[in-house]
Protein backbone atom coordinates (compact mmCIF):
# COMPACT_ATOMS: atom_id res chain seq x y z
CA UNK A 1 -81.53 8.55 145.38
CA UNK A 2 -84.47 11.08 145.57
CA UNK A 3 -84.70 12.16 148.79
CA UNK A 4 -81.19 11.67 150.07
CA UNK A 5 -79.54 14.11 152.15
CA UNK A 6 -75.89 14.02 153.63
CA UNK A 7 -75.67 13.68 157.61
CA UNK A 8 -73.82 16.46 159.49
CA UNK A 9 -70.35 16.06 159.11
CA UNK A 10 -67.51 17.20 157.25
CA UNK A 11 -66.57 17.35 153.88
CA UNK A 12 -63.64 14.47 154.37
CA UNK A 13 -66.12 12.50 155.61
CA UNK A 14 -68.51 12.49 152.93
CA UNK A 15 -65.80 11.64 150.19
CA UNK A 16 -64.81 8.34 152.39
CA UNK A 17 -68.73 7.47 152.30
CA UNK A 18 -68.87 8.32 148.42
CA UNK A 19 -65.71 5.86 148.45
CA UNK A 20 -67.29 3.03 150.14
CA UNK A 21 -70.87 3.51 147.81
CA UNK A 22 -68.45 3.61 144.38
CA UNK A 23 -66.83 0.10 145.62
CA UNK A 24 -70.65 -1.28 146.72
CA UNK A 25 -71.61 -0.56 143.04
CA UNK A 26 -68.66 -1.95 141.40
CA UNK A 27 -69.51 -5.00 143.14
CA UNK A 28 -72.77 -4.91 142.11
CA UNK A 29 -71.91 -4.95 138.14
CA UNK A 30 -69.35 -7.29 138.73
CA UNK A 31 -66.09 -4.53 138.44
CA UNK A 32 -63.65 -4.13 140.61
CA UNK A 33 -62.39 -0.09 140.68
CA UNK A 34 -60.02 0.30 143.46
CA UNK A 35 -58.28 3.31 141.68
CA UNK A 36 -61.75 4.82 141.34
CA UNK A 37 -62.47 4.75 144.80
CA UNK A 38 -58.89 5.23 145.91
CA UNK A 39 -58.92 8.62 143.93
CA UNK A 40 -62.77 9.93 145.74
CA UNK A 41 -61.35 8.61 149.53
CA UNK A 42 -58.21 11.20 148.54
CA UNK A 43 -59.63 14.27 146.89
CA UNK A 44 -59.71 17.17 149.21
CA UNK A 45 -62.90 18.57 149.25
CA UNK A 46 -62.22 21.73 151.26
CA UNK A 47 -59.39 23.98 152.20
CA UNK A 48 -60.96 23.22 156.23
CA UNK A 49 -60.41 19.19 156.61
CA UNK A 50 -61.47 17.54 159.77
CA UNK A 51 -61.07 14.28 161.30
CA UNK A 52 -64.99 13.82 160.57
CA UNK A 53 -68.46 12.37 161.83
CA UNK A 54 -68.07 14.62 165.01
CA UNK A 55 -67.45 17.82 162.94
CA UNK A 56 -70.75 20.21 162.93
CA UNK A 57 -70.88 22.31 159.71
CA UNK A 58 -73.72 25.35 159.23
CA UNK A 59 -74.54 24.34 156.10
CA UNK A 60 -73.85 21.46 153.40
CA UNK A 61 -71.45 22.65 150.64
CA UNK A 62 -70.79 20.81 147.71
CA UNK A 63 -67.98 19.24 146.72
CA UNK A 64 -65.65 20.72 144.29
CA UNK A 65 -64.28 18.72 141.50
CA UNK A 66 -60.88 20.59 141.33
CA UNK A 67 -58.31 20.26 143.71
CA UNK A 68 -55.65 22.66 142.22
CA UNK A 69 -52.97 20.75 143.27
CA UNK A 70 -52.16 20.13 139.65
CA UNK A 71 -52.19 23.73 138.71
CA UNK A 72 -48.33 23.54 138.54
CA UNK A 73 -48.06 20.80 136.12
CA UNK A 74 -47.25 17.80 138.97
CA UNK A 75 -49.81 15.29 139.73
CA UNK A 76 -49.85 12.53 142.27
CA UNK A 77 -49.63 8.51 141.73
CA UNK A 78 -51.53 5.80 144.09
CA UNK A 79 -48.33 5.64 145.72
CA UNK A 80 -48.31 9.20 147.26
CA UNK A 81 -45.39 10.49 144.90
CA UNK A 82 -45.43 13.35 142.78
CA UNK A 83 -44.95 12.97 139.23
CA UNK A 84 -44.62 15.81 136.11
CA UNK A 85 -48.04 15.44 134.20
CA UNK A 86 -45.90 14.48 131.09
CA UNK A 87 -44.46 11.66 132.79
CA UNK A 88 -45.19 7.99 131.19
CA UNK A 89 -46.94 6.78 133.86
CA UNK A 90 -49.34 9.72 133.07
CA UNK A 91 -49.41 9.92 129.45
CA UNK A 92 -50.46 5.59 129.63
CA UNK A 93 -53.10 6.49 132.39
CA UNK A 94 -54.22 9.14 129.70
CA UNK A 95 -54.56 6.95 126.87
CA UNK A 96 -55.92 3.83 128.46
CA UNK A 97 -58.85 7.04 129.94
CA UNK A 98 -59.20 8.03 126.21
CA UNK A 99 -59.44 4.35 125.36
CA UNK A 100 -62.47 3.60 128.10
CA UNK A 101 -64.46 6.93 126.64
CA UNK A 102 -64.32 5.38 123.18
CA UNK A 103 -64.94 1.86 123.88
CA UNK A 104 -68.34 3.76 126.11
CA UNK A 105 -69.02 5.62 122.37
CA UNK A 106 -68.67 2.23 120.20
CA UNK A 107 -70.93 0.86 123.06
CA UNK A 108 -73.78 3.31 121.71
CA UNK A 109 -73.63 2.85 118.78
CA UNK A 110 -73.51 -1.43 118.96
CA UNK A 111 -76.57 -1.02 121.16
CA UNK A 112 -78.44 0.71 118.24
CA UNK A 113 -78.12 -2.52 116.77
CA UNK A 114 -79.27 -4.10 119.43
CA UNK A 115 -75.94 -6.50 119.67
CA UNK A 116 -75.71 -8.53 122.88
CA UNK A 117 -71.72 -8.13 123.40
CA UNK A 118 -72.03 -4.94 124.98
CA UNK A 119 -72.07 -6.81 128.32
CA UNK A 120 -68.44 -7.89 127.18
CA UNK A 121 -67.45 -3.91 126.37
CA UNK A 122 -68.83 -3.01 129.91
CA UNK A 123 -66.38 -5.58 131.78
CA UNK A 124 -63.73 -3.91 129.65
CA UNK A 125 -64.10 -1.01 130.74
CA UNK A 126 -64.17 -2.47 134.47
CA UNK A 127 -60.88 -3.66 134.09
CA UNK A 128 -59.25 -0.92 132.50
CA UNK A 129 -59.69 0.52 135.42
CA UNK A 130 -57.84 -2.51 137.09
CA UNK A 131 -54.84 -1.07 133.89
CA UNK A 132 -55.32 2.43 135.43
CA UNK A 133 -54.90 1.41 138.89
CA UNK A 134 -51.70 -0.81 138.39
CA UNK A 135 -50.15 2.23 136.59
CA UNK A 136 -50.70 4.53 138.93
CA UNK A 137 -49.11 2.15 141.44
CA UNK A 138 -45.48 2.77 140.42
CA UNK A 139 -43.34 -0.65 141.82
CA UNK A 140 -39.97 1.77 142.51
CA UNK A 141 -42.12 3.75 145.33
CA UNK A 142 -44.54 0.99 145.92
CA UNK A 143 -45.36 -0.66 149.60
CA UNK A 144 -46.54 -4.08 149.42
CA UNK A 145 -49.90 -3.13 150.30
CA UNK A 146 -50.26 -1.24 147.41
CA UNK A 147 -48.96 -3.72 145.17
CA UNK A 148 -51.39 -6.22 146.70
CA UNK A 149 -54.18 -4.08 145.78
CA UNK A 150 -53.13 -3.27 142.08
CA UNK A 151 -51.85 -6.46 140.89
CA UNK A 152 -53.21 -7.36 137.41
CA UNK A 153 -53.59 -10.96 137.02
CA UNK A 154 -53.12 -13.03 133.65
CA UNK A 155 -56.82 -14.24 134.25
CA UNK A 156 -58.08 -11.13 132.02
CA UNK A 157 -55.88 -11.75 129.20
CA UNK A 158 -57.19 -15.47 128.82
CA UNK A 159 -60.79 -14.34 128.61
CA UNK A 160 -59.78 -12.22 125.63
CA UNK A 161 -58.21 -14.81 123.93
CA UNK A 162 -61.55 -17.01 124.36
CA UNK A 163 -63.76 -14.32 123.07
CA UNK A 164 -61.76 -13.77 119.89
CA UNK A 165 -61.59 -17.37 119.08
CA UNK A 166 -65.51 -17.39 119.35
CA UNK A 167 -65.69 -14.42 117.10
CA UNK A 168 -63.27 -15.61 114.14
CA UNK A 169 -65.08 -18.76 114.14
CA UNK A 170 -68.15 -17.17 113.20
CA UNK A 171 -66.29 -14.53 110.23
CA UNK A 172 -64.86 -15.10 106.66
CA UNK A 173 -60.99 -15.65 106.69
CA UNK A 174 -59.44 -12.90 105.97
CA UNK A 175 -57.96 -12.37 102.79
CA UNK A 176 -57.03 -8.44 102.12
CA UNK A 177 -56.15 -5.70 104.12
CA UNK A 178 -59.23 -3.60 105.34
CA UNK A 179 -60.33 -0.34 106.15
CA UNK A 180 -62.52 1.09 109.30
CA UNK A 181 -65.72 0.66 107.62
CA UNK A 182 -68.44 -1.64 108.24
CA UNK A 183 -71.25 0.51 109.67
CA UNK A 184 -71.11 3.03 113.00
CA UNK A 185 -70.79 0.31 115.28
CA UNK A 186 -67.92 -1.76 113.40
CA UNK A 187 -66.04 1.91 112.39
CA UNK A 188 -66.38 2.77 115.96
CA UNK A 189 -64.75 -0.30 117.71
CA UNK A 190 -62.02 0.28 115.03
CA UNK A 191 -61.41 3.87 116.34
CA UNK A 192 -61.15 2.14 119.75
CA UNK A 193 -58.73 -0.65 118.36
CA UNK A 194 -56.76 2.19 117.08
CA UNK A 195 -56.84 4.02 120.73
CA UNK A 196 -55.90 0.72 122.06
CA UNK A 197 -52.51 0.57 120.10
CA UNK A 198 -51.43 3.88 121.61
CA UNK A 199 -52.56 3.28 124.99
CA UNK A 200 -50.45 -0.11 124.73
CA UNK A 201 -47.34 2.09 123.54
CA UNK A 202 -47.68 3.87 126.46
CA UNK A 203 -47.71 0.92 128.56
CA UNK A 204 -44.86 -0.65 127.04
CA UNK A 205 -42.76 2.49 128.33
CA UNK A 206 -44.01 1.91 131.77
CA UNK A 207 -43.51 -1.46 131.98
CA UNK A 208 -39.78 -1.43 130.26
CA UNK A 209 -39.33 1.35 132.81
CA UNK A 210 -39.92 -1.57 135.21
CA UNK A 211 -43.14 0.28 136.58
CA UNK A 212 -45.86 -1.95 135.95
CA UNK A 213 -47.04 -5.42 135.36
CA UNK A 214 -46.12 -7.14 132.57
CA UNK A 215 -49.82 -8.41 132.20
CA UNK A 216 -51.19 -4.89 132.03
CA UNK A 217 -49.37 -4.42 128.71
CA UNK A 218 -50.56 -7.91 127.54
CA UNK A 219 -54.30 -7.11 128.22
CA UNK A 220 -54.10 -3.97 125.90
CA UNK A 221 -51.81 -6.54 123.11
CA UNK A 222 -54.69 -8.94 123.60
CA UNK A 223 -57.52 -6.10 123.60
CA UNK A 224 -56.36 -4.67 120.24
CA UNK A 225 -56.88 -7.89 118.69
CA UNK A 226 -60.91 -8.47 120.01
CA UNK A 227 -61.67 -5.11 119.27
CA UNK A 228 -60.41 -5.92 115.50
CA UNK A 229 -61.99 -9.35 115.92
CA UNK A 230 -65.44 -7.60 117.00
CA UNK A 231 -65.55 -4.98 114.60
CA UNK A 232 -65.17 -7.52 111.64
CA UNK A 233 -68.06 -9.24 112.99
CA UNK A 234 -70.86 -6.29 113.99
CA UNK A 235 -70.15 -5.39 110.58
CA UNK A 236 -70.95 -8.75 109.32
CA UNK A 237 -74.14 -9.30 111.60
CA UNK A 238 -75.22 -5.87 110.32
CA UNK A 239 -74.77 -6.76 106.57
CA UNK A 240 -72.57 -3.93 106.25
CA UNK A 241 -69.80 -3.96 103.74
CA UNK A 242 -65.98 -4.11 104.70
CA UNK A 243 -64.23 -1.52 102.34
CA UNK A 244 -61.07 -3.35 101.00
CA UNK A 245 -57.07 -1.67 101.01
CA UNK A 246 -57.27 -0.90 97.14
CA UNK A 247 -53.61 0.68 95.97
CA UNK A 248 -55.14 4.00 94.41
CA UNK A 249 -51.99 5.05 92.15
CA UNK A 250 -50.08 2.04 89.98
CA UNK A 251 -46.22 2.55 90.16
C-alpha cells in the first residue's frame, strides 16, 4: 500500500503480521494457504530475535529472503523435523511448486485468448498449496494439531471430476492418440499435464511411505486428467488444430 510504513518493533514481529495479511488475502480470493503463511510466521528474519511489539529498533531493516539454514543440504517440514533436501517429501513439494509455476504460465497464455476458465486455474493453484501443506506435514512426526490443519479433503477431487465432465461434453470423442499442439494456450496446459504426472509420482512415494493423505495423490490423478480435458478444448475454442500420433517409420 503506498504509504505504508512498519511500526517499531522487531523483525519477528513483522513476519507474524506479514502472516496474518497472507491468510486475510487468501480469504479474500477464496484460497486457503496455511503452508504459505505457516512458512512467513517461521522464517527468521534476523540473527537478533525478540519476543516483539515492545522491542525498539534504530532503524527498519529489511527482511532477508534466505535463512541459511539449508546451506547444509537439510531442510525443515511443518512438523519441526529435519529432513535431507533429497528426501520424497521434498522432491513431491518440488514438483507440485514446479507444477503451480506452470499452471501460472498456461494461465497467460489462456488469458490472451481471453478464456473464462482461468478462474478455475487460479483455485488450482490455491489448493496445491493445500497438496504442499499436507506434504510437508509428515503423519510419523505429526501432532494432531497439525494434522487438523493439513488435512486434504475428498471435496477437491469431486470438483475436478465435474469440470471434466463439462469439458468432454463440449469436445469431439477422441479417436487417435495426440500430440501437445493446439495453440500456446492448449500446448501450455499440456506441459502442465505433463508436470502434473511427475508431481503425482512423487506423491505416490509419500503417500505409500504412509506420509500423506491418500486424497492428495488423488487430486494430482484427477488434475492430470482436466488439464488434458482443458487443453483439448482451448484448442478447439481457438480453432487450432490437434496434431495427430502419426507412426513416422513403417516396420
Amino acid at each position: 500500500v503506498v504509504g505504508f510504513q512498519w511500526p517499531d518493533c522487531s523483525a519477528s514481529a513483522r513476519g507474524r503480521m506479514l502472516a496474518v495479511f497472507l491468510r486475510e488475502a487468501a480469504k479474500w480470493r477464496g484460497c486457503r494457504v496455511p503452508a504459505a503463511a505457516w512458512l512467513w510466521s517461521r522464517r527468521s528474519y534476523s540473527s537478533k530475535d525478540s519476543d516483539g511489539l515492545s522491542a525498539k529498533t534504530e532503524e527498519l531493516k529489511t527482511p532477508k529472503i534466505y535463512t541459511k539454514t539449508g546451506d547444509k543440504g537439510f531442510s525443515s517440514t511443518f512438523t519441526g523435523e529435519r529432513r535431507r533436501k533429497d528426501d520424497i517429501v521434498f522432491e513431491a513439494l518440488g514438483s507440485t511448486d514446479e507444477l503451480t509455476s506452470a499452471i501460472g504460465l498456461a494461465v497467460e497464455f489462456c488469458l490472451e485468448q481471453g478464456f473464462e476458465f482461468e478462474k478455475e486455474l487460479y483455485k488450482i493453484q490455491c489448493v496445491l498449496q493445500d497438496v504442499g501443506s499436507n506434504v510437508a506435514t509428515p503423519i510419523s512426526s505429526a501432532r494432531e494439531s497439525h494434522l487438523k490443519r493439513t488435512v486434504f479433503s475428498e471435496k477437491p477431487v469431486i470438483e475436478l471430476e465435474t469440470w471434466i465432465d463439462r469439458y468432454t461434453k463440449q469436445l469431439p470423442p477422441l479417436s487417435n492418440f495426440i500430440l501437445p499442439s493446439g495453440g500456446k494456450c492448449s500446448a501450455s496446459l499440456h506441459l502442465a499435464r505433463a508436470i502434473c504426472r511427475r508431481a503425482e509420482r512423487s506423491m505416490f512415494r509419500v503417500v505409500q511411505a504412509g506420509e500423506a493423505d491418500q486424497n492428495a495423490a488423488r487430486y494430482l490423478n484427477r488434475l492430470s486428467d482436466y488439464l488434458f480435458t482443458l487443453a483439448r478444448y482451448a484448442a478447439m475454442k481457438e480453432g487450432k488444430r490437434e496434431q495427430i500420433y502419426k507412426r513416422p517409420y513403417a516396420n
